[in-house]
C-alpha atoms as a PDB file:
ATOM      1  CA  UNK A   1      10.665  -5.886  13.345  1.00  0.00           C
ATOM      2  CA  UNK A   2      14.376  -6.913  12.183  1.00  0.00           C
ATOM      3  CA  UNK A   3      14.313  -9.456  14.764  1.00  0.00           C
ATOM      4  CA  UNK A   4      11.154 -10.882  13.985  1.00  0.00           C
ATOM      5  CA  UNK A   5      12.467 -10.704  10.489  1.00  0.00           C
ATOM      6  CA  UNK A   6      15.569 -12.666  10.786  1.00  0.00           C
ATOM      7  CA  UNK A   7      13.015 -15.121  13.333  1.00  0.00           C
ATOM      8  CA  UNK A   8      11.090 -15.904  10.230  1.00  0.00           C
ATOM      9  CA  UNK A   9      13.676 -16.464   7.992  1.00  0.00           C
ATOM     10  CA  UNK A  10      15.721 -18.964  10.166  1.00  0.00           C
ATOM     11  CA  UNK A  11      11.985 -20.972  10.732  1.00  0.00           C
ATOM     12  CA  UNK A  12      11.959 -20.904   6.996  1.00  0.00           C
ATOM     13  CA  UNK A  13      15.276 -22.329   6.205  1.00  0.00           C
ATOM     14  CA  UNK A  14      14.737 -24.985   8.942  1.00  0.00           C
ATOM     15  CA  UNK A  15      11.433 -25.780   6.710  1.00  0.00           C
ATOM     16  CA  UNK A  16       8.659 -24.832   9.500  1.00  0.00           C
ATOM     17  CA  UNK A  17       6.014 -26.394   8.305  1.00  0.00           C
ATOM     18  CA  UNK A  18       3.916 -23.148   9.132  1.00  0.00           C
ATOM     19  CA  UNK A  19       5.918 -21.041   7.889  1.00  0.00           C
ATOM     20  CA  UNK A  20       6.548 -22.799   4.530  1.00  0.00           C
ATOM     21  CA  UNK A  21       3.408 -23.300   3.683  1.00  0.00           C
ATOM     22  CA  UNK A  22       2.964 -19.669   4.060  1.00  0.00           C
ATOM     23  CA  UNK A  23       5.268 -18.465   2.390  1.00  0.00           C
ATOM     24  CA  UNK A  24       3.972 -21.023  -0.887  1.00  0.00           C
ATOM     25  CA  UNK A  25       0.875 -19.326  -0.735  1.00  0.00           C
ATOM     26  CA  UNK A  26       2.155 -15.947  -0.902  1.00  0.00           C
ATOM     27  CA  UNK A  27       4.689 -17.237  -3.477  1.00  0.00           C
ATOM     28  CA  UNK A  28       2.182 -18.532  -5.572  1.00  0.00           C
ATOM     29  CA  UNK A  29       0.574 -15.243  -5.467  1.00  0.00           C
ATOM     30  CA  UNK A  30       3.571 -13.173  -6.334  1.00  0.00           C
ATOM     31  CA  UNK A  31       4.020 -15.395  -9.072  1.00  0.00           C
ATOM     32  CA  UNK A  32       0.855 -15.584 -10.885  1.00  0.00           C
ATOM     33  CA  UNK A  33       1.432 -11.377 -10.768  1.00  0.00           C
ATOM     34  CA  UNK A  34       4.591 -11.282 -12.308  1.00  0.00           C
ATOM     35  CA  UNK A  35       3.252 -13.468 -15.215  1.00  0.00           C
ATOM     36  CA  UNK A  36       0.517 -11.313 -15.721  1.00  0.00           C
ATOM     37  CA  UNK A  37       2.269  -8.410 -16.477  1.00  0.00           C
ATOM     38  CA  UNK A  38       4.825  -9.984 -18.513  1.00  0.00           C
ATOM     39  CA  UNK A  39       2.383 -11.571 -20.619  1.00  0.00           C
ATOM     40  CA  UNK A  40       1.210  -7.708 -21.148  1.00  0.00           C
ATOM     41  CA  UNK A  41       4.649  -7.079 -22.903  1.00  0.00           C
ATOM     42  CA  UNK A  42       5.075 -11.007 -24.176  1.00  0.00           C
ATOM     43  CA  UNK A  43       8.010 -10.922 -22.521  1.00  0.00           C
ATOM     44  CA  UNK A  44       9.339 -14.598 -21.728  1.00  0.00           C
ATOM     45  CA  UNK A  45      12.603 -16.494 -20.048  1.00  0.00           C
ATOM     46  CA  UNK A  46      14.236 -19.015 -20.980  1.00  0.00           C
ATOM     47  CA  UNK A  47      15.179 -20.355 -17.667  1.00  0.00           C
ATOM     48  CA  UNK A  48      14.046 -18.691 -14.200  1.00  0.00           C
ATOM     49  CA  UNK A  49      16.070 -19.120 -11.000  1.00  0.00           C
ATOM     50  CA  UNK A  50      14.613 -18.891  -7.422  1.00  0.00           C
ATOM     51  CA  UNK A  51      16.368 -18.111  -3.879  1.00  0.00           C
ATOM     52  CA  UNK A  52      14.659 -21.178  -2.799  1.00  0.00           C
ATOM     53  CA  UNK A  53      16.580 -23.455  -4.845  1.00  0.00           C
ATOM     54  CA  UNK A  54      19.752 -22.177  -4.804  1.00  0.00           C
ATOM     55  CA  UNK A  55      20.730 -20.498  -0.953  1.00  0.00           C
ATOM     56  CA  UNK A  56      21.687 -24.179   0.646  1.00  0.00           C
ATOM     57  CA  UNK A  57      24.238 -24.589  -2.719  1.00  0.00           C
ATOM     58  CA  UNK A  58      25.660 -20.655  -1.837  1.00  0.00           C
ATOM     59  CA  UNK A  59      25.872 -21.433   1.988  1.00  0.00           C
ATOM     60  CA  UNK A  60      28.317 -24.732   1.136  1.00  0.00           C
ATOM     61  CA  UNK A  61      30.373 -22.798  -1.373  1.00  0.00           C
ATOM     62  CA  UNK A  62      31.001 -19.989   1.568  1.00  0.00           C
ATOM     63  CA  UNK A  63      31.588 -22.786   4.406  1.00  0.00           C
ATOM     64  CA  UNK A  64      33.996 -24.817   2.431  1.00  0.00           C
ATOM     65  CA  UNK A  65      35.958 -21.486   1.756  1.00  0.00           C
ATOM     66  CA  UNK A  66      36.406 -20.166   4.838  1.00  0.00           C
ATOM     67  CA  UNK A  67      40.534 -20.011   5.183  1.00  0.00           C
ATOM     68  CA  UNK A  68      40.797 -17.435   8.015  1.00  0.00           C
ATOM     69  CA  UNK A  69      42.037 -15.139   5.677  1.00  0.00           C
ATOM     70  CA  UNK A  70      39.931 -14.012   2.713  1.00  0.00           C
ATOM     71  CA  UNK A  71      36.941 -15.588   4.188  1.00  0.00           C
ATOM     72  CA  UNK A  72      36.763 -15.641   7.749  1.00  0.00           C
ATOM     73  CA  UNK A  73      34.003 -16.466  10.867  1.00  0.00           C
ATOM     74  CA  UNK A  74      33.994 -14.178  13.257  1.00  0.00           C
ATOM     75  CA  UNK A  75      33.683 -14.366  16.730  1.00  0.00           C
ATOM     76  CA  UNK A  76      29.513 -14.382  16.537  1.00  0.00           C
ATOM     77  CA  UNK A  77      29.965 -16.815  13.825  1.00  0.00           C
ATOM     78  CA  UNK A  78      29.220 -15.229  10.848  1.00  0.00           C
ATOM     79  CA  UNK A  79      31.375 -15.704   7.815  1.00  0.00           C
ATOM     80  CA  UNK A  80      32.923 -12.401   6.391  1.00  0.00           C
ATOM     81  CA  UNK A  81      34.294 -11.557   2.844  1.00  0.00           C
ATOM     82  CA  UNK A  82      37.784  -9.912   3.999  1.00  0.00           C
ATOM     83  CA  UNK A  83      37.863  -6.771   1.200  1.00  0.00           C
ATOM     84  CA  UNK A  84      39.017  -3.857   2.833  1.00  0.00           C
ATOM     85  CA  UNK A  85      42.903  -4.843   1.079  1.00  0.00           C
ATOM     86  CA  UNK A  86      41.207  -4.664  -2.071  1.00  0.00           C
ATOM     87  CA  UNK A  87      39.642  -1.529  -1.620  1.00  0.00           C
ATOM     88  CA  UNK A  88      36.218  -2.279  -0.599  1.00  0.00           C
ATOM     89  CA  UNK A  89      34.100  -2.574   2.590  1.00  0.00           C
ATOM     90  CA  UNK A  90      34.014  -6.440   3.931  1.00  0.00           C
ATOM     91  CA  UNK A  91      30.796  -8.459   2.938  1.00  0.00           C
ATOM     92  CA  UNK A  92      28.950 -10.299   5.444  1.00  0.00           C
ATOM     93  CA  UNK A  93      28.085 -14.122   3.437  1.00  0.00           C
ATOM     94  CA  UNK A  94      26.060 -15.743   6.244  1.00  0.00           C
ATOM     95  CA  UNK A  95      24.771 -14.398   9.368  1.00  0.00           C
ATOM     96  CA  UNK A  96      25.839 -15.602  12.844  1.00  0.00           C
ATOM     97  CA  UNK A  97      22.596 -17.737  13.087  1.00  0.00           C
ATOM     98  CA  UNK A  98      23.839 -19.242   9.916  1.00  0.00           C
ATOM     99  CA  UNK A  99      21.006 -17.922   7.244  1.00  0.00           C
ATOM    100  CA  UNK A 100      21.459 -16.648   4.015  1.00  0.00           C
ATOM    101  CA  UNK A 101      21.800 -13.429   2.234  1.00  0.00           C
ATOM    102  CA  UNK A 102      21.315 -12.335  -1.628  1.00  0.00           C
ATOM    103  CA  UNK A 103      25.518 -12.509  -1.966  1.00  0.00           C
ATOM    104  CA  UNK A 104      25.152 -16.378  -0.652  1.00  0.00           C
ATOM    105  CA  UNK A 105      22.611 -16.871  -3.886  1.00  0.00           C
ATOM    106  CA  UNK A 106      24.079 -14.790  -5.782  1.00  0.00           C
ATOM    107  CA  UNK A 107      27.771 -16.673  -5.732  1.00  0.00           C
ATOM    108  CA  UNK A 108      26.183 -20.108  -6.085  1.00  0.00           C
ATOM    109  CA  UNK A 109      23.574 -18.281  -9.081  1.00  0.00           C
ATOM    110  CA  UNK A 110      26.678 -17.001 -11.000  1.00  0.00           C
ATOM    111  CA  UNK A 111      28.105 -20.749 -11.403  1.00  0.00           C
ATOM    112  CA  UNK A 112      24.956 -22.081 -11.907  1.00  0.00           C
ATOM    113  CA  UNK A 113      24.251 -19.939 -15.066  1.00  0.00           C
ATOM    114  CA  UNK A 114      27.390 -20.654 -16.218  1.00  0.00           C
ATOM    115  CA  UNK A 115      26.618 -24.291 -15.937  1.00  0.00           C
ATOM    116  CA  UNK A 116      23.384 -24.066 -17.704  1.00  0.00           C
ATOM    117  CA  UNK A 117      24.061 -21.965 -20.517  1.00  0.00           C
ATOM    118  CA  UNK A 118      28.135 -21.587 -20.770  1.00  0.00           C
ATOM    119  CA  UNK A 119      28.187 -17.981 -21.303  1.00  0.00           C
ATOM    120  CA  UNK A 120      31.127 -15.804 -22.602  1.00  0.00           C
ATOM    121  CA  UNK A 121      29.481 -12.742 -20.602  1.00  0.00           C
ATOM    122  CA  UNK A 122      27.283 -12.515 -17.976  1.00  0.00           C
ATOM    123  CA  UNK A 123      25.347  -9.196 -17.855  1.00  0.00           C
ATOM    124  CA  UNK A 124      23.601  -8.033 -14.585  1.00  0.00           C
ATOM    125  CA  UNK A 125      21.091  -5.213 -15.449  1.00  0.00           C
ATOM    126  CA  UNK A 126      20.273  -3.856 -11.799  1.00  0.00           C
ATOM    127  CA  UNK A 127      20.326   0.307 -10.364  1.00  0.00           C
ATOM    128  CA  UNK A 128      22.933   2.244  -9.650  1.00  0.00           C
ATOM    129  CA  UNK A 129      22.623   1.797  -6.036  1.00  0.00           C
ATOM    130  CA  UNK A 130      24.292  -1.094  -5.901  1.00  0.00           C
ATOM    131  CA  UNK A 131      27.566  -0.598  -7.557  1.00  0.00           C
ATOM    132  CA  UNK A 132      29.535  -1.263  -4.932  1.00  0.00           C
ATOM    133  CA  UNK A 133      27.588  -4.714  -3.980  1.00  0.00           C
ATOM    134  CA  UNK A 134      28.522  -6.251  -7.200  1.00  0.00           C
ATOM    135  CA  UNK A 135      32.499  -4.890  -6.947  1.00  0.00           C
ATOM    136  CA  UNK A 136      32.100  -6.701  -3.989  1.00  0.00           C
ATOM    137  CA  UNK A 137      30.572  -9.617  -5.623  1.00  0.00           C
ATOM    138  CA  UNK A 138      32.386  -9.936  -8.188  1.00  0.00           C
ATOM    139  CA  UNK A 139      35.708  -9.764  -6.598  1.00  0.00           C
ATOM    140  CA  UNK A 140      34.270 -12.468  -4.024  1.00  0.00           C
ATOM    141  CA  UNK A 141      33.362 -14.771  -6.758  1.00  0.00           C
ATOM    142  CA  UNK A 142      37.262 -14.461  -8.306  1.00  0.00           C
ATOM    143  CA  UNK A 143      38.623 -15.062  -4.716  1.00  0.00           C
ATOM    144  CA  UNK A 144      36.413 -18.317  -5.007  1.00  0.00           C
ATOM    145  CA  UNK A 145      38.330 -19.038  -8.422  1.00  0.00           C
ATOM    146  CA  UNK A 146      35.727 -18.080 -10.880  1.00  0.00           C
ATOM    147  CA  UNK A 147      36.954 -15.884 -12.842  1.00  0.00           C
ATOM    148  CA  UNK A 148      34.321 -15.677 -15.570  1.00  0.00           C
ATOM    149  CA  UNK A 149      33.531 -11.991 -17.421  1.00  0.00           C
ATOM    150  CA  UNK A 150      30.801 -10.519 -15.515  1.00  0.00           C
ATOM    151  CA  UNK A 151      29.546  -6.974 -15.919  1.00  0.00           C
ATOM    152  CA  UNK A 152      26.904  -4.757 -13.842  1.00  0.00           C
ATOM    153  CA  UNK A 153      25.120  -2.721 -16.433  1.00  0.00           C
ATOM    154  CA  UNK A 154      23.713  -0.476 -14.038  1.00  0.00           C
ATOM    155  CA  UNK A 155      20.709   2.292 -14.842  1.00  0.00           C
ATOM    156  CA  UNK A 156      19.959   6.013 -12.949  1.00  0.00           C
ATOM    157  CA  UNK A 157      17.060   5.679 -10.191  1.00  0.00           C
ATOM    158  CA  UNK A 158      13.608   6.694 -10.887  1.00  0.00           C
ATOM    159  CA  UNK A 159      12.077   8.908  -8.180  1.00  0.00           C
ATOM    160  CA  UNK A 160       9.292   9.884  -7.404  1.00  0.00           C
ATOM    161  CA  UNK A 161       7.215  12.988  -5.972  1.00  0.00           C
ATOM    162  CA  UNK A 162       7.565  11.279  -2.242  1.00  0.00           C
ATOM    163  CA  UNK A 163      11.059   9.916  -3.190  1.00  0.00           C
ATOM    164  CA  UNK A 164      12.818   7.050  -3.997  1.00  0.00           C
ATOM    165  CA  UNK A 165      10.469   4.203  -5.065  1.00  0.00           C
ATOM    166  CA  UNK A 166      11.065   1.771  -1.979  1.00  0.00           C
ATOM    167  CA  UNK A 167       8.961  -1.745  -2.586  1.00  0.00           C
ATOM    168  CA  UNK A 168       9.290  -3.386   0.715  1.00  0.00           C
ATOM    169  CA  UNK A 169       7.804   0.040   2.313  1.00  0.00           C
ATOM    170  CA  UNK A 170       4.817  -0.222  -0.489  1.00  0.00           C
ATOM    171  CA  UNK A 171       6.674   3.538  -2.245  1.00  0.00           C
ATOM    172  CA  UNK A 172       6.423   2.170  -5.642  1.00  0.00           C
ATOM    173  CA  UNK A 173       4.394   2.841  -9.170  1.00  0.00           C
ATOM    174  CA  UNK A 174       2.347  -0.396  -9.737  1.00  0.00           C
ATOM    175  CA  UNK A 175       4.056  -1.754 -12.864  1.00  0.00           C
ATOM    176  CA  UNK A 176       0.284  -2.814 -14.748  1.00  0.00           C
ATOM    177  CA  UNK A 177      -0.444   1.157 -14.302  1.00  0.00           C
ATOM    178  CA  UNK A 178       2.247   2.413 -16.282  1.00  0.00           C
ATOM    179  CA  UNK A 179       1.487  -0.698 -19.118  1.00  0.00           C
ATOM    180  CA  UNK A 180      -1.738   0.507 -19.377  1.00  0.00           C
ATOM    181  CA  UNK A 181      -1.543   4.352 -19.330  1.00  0.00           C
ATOM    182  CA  UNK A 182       1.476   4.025 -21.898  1.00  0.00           C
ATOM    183  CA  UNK A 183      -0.952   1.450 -24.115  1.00  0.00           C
ATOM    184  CA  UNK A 184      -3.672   4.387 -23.745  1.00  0.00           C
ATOM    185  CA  UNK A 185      -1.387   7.353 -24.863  1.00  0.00           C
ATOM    186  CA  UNK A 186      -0.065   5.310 -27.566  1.00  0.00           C
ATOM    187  CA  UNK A 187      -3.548   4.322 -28.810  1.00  0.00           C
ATOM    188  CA  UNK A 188      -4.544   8.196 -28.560  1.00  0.00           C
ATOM    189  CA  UNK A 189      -1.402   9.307 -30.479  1.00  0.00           C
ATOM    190  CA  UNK A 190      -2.015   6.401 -33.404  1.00  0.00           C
ATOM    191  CA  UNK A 191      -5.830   7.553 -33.783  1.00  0.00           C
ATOM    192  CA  UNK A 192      -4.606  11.587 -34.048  1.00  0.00           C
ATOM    193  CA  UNK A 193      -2.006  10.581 -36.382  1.00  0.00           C
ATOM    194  CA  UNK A 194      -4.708   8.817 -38.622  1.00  0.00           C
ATOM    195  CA  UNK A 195      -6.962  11.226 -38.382  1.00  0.00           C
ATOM    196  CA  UNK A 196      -4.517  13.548 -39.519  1.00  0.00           C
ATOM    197  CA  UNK A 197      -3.459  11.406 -41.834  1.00  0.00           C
ATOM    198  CA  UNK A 198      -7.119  11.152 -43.093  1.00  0.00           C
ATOM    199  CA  UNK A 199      -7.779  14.917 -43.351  1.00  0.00           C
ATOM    200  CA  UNK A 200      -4.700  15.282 -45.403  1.00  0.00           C
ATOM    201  CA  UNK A 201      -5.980  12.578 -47.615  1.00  0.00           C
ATOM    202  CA  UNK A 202      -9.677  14.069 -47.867  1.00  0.00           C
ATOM    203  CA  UNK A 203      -7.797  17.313 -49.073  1.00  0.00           C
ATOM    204  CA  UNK A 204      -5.642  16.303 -51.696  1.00  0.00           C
END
């Protein structure tokens, strides 16, 4: 499955034709989802930023760094993030077949933001389970000389009965659910609260 995985990702950023227009459907899809339930809580963006358009920007930034020292290839080709002298476990920026990874968006995505909106602080907001990912990042990103104030605001895990919510195995609480049941408790607390509020009234 892995293999099959990383077979469908290097067809993708060779632009298979096949592939890519699969993956615009399904794209397209995800898309029109996310909208919808962000429209539920007007919630809107300012700018949005997709893997897509970034990962060939990343992969440059990573080749044209590698030094043999704090970014290295190894012997199968892949480019490393040398960390261990800095007290964290070395970071793998491309694989040895050359495709990307989050960290290769994510180092071009953090000097892209900064040249769209010239921030004083960049915030990430993402889980506790990835603390160490963005040491990692962000101690990659000042070895690449940007030494902008980031911070990972990170948040506790929500589990559930089962576990931890997992999306890629399909372990998750569909997001419109939880809009919708919290609309419907809300709506039932307002209407007890008037009638109460009523009764009271009637009373006086």
């Amino acid at each position: 499955m892995n293999q099959e995985a990383e077979d469908l990702l290097h067809k993708w950023e060779n632009n298979d034709p096949n592939i890519r227009a699969i993956w615009k459907m399904m794209n397209t899809w995800a898309k029109k989802g996310f909208n919808e339930s962000f429209s539920k809580l007007d919630v809107k963006f300012d700018k949005e930023y997709f893997e897509s358009d970034i990962y060939k920007k990343g992969k440059e930034i990573i080749n044209t760094a590698i030094d043999g020292e704090n970014f290295e290839q190894a012997e199968d080709n892949a480019v490393i993030a040398r960390l261990e002298k800095y007290n964290l476990p070395d970071k793998v920026l491309l694989r040895s077949d050359g495709t990307s990874l989050y960290v290769t968006q994510d180092i071009y995505l953090a000097k892209k933001k900064k040249e769209d909106f010239n921030y004083d602080k960049s915030i990430y907001v993402v889980g506790n389970e990835q603390n160490t990912y963005f040491k990692q990042l962000f101690k990659i990103l000042e070895l690449l000389g940007f030494s902008e104030e980031m911070i990972h605001l990170n948040y506790g895990m929500v589990y559930l009965p089962e576990g931890k919510m997992k999306s890629r195995e399909g372990q998750t609480v569909d997001a419109d659910e939880i809009i919708e049941e919290v609309y419907n408790l809300a709506k039932k607390e307002i209407l007890k609260l008037q009638n109460l509020l009523f009764f009271q009234s009637y009373h006086q």
